[in-house]
N, C-alpha and C. Protein backbone atom coordinates (compact mmCIF):
# COMPACT_ATOMS: atom_id res chain seq x y z
N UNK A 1 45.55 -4.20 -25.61
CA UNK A 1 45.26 -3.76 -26.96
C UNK A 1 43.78 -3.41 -27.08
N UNK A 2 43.61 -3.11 -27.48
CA UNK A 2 42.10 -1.99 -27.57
C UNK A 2 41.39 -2.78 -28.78
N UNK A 3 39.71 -3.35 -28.64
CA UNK A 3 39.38 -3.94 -29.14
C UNK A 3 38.51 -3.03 -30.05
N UNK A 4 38.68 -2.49 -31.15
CA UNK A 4 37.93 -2.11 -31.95
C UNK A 4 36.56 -2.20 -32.50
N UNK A 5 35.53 -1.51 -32.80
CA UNK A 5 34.45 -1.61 -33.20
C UNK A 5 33.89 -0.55 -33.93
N UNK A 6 33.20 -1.16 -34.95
CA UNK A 6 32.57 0.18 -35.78
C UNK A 6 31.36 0.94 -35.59
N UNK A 7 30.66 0.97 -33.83
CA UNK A 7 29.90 1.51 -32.99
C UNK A 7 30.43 2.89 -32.67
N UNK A 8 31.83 2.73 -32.41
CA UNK A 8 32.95 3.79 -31.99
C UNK A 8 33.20 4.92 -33.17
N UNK A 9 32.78 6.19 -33.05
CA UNK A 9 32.90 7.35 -34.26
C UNK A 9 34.63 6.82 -34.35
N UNK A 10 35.26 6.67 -33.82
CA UNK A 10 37.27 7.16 -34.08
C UNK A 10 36.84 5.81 -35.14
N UNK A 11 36.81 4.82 -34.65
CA UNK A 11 36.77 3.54 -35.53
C UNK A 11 36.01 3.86 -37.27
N UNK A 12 35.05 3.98 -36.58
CA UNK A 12 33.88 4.09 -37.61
C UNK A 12 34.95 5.07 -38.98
N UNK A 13 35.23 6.34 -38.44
CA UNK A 13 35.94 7.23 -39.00
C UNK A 13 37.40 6.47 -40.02
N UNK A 14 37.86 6.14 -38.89
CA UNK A 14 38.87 4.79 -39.34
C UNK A 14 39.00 4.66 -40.39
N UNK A 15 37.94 3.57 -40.84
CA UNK A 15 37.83 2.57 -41.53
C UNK A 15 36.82 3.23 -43.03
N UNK A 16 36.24 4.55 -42.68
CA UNK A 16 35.87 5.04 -43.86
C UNK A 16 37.06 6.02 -44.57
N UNK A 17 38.00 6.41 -43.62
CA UNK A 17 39.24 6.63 -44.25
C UNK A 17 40.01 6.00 -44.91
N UNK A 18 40.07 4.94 -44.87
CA UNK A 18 41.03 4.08 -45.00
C UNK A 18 40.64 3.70 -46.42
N UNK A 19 38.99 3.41 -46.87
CA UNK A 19 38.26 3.19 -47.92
C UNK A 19 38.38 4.01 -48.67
N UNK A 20 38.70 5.28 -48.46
CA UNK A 20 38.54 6.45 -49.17
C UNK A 20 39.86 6.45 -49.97
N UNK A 21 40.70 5.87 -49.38
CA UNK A 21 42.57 5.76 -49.56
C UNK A 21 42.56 4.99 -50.85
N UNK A 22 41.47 4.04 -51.10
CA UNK A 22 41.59 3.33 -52.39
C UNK A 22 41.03 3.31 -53.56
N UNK A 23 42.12 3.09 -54.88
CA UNK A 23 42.09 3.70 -55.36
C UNK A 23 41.72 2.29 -56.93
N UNK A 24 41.16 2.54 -58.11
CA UNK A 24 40.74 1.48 -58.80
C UNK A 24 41.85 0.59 -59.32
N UNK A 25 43.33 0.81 -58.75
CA UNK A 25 44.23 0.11 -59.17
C UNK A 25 45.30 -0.15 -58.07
N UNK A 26 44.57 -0.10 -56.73
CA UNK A 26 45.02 -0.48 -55.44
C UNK A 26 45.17 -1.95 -55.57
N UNK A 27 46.92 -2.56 -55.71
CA UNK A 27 47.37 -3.93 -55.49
C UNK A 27 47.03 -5.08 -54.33
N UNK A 28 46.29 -6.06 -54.40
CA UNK A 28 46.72 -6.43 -53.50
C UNK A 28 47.42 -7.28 -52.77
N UNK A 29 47.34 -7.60 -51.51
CA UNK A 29 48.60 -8.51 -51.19
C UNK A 29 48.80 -10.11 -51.06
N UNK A 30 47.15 -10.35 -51.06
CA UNK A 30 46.97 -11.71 -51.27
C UNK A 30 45.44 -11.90 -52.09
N UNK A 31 45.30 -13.07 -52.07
CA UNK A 31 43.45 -13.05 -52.57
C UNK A 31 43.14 -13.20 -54.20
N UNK A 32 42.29 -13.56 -54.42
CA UNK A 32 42.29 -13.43 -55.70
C UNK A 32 41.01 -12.77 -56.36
N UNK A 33 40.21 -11.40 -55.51
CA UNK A 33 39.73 -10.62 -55.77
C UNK A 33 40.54 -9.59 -55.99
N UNK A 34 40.11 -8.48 -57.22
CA UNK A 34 40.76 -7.14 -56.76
C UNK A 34 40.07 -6.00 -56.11
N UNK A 35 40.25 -4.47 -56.62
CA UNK A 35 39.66 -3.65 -54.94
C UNK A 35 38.36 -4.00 -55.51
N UNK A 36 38.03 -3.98 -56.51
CA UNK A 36 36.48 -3.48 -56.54
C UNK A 36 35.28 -4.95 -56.00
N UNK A 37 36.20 -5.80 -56.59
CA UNK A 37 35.55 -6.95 -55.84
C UNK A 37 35.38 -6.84 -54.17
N UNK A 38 36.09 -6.69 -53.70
CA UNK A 38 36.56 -6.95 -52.56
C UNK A 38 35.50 -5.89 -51.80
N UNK A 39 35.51 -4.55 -52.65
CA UNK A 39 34.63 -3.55 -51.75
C UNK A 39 33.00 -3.81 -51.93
N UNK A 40 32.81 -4.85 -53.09
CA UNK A 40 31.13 -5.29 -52.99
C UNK A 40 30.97 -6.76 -52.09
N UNK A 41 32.41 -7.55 -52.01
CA UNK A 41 31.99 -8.39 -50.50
C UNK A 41 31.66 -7.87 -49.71
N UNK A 42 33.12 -7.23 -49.14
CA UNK A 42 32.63 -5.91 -47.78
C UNK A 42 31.13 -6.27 -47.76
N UNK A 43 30.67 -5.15 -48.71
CA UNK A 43 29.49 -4.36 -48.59
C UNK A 43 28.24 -5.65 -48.52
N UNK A 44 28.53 -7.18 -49.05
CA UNK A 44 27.63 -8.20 -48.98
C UNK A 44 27.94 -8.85 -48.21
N UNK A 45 28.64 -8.67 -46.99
CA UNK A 45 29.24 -9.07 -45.37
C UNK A 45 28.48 -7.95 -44.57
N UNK A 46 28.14 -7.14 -45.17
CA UNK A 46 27.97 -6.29 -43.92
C UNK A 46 26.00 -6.47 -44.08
N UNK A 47 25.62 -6.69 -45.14
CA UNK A 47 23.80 -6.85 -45.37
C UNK A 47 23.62 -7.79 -44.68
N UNK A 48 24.43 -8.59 -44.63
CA UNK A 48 24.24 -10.15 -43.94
C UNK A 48 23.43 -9.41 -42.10
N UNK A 49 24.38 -8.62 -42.08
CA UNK A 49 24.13 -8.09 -40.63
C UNK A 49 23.06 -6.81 -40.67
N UNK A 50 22.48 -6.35 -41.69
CA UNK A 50 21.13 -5.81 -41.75
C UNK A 50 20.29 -6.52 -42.73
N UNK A 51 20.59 -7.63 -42.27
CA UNK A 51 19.47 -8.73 -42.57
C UNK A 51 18.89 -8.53 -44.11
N UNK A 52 19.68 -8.24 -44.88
CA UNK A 52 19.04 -7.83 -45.94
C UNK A 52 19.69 -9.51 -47.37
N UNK A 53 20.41 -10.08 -46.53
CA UNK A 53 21.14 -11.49 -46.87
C UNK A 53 21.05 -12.68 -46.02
N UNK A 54 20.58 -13.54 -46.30
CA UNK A 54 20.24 -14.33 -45.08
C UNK A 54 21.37 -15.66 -45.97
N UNK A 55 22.13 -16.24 -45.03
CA UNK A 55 23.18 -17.13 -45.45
C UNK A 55 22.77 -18.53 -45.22
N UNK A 56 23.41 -19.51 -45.76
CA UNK A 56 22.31 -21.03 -45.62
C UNK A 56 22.91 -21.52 -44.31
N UNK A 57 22.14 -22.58 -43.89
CA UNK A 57 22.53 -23.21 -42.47
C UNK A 57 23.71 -23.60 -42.50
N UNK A 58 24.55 -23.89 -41.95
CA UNK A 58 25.61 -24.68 -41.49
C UNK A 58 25.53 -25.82 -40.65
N UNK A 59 26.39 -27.30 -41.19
CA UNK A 59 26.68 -28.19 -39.87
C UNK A 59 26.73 -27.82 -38.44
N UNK A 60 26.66 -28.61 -37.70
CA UNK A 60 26.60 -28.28 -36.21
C UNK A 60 28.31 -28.47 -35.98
N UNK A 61 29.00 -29.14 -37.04
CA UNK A 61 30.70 -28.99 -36.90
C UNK A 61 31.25 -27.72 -37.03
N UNK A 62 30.61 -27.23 -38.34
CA UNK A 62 31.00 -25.66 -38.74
C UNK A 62 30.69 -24.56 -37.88
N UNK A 63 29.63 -24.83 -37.29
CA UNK A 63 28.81 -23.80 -36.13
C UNK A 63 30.11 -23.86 -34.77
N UNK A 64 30.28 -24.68 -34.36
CA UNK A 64 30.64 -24.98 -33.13
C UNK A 64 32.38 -24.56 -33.78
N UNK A 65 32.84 -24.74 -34.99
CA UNK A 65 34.47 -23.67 -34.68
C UNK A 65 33.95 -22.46 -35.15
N UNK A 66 33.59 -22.12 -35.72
CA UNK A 66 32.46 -20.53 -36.08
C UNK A 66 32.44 -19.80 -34.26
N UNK A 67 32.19 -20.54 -33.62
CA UNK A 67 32.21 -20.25 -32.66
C UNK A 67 33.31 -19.89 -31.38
N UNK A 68 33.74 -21.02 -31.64
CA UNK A 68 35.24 -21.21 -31.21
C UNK A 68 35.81 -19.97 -31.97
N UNK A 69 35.36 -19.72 -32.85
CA UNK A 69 36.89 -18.65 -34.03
C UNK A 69 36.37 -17.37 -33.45
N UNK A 70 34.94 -17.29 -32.82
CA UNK A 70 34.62 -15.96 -32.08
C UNK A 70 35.31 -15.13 -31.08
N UNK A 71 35.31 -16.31 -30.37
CA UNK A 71 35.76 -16.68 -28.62
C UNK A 71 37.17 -15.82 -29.23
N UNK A 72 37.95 -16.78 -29.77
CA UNK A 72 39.39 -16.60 -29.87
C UNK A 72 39.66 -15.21 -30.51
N UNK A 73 39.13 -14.75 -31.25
CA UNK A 73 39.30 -13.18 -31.83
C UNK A 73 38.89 -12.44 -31.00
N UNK A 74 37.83 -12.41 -29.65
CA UNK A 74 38.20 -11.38 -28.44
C UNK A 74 39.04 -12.12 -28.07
N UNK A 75 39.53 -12.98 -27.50
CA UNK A 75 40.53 -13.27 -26.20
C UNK A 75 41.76 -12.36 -26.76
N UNK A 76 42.21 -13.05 -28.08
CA UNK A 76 43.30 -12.68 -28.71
C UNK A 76 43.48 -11.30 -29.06
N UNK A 77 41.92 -10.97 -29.58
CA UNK A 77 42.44 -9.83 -30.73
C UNK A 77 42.88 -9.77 -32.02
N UNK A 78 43.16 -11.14 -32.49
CA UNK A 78 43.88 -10.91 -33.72
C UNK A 78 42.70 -10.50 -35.00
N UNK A 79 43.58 -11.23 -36.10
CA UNK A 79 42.59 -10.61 -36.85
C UNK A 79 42.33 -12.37 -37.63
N UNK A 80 41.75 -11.99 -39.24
CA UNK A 80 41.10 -12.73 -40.07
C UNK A 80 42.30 -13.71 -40.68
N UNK A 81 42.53 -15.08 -40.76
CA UNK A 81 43.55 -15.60 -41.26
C UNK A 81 43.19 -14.97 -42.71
N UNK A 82 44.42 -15.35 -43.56
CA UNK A 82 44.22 -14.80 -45.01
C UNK A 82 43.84 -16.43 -46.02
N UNK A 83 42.94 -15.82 -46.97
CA UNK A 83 42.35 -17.19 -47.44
C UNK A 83 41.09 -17.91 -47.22
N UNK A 84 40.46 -17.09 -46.16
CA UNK A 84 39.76 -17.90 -45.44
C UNK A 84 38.44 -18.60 -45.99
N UNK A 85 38.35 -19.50 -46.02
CA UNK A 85 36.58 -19.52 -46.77
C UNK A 85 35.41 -18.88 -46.43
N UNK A 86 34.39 -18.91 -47.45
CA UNK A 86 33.36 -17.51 -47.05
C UNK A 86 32.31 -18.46 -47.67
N UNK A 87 31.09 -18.07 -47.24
CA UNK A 87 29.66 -18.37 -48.00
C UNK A 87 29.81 -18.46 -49.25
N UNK A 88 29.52 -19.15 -49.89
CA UNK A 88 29.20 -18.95 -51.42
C UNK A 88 28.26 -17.80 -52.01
N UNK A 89 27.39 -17.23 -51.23
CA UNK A 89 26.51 -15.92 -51.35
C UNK A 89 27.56 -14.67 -51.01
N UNK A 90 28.35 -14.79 -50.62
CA UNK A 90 29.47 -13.40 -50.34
C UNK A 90 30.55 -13.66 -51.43
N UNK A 91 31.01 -14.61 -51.94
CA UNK A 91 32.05 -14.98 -53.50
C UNK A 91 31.56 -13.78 -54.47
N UNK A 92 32.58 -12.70 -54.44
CA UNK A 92 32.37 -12.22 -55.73
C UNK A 92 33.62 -12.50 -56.57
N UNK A 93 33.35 -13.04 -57.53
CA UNK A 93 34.07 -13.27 -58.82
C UNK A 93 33.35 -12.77 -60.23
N UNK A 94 33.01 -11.48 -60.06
CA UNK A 94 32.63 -11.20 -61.39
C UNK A 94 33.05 -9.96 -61.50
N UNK A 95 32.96 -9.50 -62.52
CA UNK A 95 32.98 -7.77 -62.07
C UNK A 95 32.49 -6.84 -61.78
N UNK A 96 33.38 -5.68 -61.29
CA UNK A 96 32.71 -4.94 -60.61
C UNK A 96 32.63 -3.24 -60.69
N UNK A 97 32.03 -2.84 -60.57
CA UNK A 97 32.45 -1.19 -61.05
C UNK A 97 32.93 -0.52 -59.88
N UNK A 98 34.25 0.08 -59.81
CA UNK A 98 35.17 0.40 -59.04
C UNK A 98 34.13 1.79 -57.58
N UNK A 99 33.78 2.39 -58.30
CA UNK A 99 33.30 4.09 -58.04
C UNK A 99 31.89 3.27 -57.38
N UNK A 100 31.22 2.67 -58.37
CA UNK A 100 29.76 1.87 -57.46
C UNK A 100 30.16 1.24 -56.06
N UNK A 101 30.85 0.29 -56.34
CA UNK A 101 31.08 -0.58 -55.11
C UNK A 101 31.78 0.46 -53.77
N UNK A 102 32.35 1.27 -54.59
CA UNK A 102 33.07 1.71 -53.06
C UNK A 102 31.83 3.06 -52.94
N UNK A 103 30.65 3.85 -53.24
CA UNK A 103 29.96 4.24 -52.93
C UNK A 103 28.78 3.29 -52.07
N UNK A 104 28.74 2.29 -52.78
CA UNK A 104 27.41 1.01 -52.13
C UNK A 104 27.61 0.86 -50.73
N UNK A 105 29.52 0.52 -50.43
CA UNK A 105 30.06 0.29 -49.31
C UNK A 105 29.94 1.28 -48.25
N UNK A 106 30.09 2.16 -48.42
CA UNK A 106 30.08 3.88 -47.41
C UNK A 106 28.76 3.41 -47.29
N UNK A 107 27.45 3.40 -48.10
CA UNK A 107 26.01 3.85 -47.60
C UNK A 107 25.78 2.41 -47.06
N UNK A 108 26.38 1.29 -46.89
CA UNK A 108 25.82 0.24 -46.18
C UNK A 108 26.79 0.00 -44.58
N UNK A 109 27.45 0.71 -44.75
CA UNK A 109 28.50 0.98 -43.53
C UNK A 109 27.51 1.92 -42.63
N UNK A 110 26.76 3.30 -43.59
CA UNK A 110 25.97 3.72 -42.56
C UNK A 110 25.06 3.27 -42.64
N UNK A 111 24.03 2.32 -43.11
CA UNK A 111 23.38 1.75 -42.35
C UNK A 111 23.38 0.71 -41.80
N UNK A 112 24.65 0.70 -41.20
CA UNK A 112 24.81 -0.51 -40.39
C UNK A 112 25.30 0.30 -39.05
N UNK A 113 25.99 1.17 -39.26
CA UNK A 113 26.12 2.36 -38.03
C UNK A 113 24.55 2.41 -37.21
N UNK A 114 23.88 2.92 -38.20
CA UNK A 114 22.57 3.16 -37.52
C UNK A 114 21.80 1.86 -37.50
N UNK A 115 21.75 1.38 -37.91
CA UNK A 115 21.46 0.48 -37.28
C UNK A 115 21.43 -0.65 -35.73
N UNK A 116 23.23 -0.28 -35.58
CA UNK A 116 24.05 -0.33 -34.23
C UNK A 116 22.99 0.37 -33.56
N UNK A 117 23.01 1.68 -34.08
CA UNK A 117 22.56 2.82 -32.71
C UNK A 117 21.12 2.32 -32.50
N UNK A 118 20.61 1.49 -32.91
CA UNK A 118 18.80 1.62 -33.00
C UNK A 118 18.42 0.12 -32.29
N UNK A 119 19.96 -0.77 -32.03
CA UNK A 119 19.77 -1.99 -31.95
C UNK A 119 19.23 -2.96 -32.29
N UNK A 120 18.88 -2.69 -33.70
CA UNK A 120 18.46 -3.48 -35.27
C UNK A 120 19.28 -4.64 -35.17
N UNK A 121 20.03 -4.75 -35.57
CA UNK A 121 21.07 -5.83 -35.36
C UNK A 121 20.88 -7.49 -34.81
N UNK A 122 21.07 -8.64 -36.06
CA UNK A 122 20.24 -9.90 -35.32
C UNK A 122 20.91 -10.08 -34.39
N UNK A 123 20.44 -11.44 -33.51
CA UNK A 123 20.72 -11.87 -32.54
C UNK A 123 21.66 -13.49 -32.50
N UNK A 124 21.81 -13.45 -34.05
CA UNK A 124 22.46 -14.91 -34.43
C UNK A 124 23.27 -14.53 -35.66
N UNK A 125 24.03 -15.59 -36.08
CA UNK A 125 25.06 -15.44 -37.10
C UNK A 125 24.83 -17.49 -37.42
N UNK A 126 25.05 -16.71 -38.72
CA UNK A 126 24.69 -18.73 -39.33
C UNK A 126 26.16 -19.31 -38.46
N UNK A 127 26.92 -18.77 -39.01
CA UNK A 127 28.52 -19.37 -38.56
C UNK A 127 28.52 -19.23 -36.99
N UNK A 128 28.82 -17.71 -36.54
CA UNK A 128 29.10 -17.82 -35.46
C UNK A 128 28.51 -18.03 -34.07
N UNK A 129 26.84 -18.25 -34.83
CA UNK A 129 25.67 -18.32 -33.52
C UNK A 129 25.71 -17.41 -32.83
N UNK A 130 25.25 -17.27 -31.31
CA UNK A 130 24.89 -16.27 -30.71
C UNK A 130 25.29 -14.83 -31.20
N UNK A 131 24.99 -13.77 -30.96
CA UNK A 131 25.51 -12.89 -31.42
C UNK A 131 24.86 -11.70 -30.44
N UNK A 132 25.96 -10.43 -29.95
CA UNK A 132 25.29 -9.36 -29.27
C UNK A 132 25.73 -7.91 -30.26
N UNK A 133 25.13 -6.85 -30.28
CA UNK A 133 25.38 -5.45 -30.69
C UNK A 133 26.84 -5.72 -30.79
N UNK A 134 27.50 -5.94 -29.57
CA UNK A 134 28.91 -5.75 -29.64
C UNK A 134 29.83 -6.61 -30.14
N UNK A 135 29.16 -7.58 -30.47
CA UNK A 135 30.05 -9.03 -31.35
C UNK A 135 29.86 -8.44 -32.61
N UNK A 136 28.91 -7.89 -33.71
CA UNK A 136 28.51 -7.88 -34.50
C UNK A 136 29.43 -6.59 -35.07
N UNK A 137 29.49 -5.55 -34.13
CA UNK A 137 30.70 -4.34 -34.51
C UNK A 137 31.55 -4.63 -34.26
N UNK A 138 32.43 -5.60 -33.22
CA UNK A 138 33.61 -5.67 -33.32
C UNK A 138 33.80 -6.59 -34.98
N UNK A 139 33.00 -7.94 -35.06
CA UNK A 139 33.84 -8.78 -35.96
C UNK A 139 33.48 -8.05 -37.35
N UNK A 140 32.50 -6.79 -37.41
CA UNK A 140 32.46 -6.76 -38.74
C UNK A 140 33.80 -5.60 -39.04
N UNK A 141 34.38 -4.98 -37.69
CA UNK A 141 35.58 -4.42 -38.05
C UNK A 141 36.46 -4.64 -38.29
N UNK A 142 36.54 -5.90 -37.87
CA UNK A 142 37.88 -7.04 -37.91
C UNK A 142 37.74 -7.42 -39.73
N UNK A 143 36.30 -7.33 -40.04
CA UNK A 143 36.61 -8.21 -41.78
C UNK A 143 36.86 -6.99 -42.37
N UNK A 144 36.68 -5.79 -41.98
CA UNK A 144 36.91 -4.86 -43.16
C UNK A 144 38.48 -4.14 -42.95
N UNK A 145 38.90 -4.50 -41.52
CA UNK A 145 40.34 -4.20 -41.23
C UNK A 145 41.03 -5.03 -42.14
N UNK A 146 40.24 -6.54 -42.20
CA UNK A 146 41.53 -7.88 -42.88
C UNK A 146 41.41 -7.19 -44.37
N UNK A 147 40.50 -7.16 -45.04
CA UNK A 147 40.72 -6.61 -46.52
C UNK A 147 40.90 -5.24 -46.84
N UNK A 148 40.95 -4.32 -45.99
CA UNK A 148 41.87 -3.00 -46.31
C UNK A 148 43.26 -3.39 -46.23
N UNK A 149 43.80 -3.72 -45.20
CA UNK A 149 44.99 -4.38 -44.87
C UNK A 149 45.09 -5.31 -46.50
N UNK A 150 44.66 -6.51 -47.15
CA UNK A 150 45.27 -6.60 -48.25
C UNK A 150 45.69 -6.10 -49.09
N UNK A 151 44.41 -4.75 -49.29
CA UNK A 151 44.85 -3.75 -50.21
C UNK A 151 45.78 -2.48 -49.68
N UNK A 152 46.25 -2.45 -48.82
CA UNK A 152 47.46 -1.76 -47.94
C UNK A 152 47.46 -0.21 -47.36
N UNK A 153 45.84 -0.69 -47.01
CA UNK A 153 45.25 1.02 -46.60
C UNK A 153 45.37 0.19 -45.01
């Protein structure tokens, strides 16, 4: 199975298609954000990784399956369980303006593209620790695959 990343134009392309597919009254299938929420996490998951969000420390318990949950999403491939807990700095529960958020999202997608290309990109993750160029595009494709997939793009 072919491990995806948003380094890759087909991917990259992908996944801004797929964004484009939704629409301000796109259902979704679990969660208790709707799209517009969901497309200003995205977009405050992905700053985290142009450093423009810095997330608080974690236990050395949380670090070490953060880690483990790395490992296992290459070996496997799979994707994001549904539900999962998140930072309290990525929780959006407020509202959101449908047309903003999914514009915010496209221009932080490319600069996180370029960013890839420039090798900007940290070298750590609060959760998942170590981190290379290529950990950082695969798992951030994997979170924006899991919440298109809720909303059924």
């Amino acid at each position: 199975m072919v491990k995806k990343k948003l380094n890759n134009s087909k991917h990259y392309w992908e996944i801004t298609d797929r964004i484009s597919k939704l629409s301000e009254d796109s259902p979704g299938k679990w969660g208790r954000m709707n799209v517009s929420q969901m497309l200003k996490h995205c977009d405050l998951v992905l700053q985290v990784a142009l450093k423009k969000i810095e997330l608080p420390r974690v236990n050395i318990l949380f670090r070490a399956i953060g880690a483990m949950t790395k490992v296992e999403m290459y070996v496997f491939n799979n994707g994001i369980p549904r539900n999962m807990p998140t930072f309290q700095k990525l929780i959006v529960n407020f509202e959101c303006d449908f047309d903003e958020s999914k514009t915010n999202l496209l221009k932080t997608l490319e600069e996180f593209r370029v960013a890839c290309d420039n090798k900007k990109l940290p070298d750590s993750h609060r959760l998942f620790g170590n981190m290379t160029e290529k950990d950082w595009e695969f798992l951030e494709y994997k979170h924006l695959d899991h919440h298109l997939k809720q909303f059924n793009v």
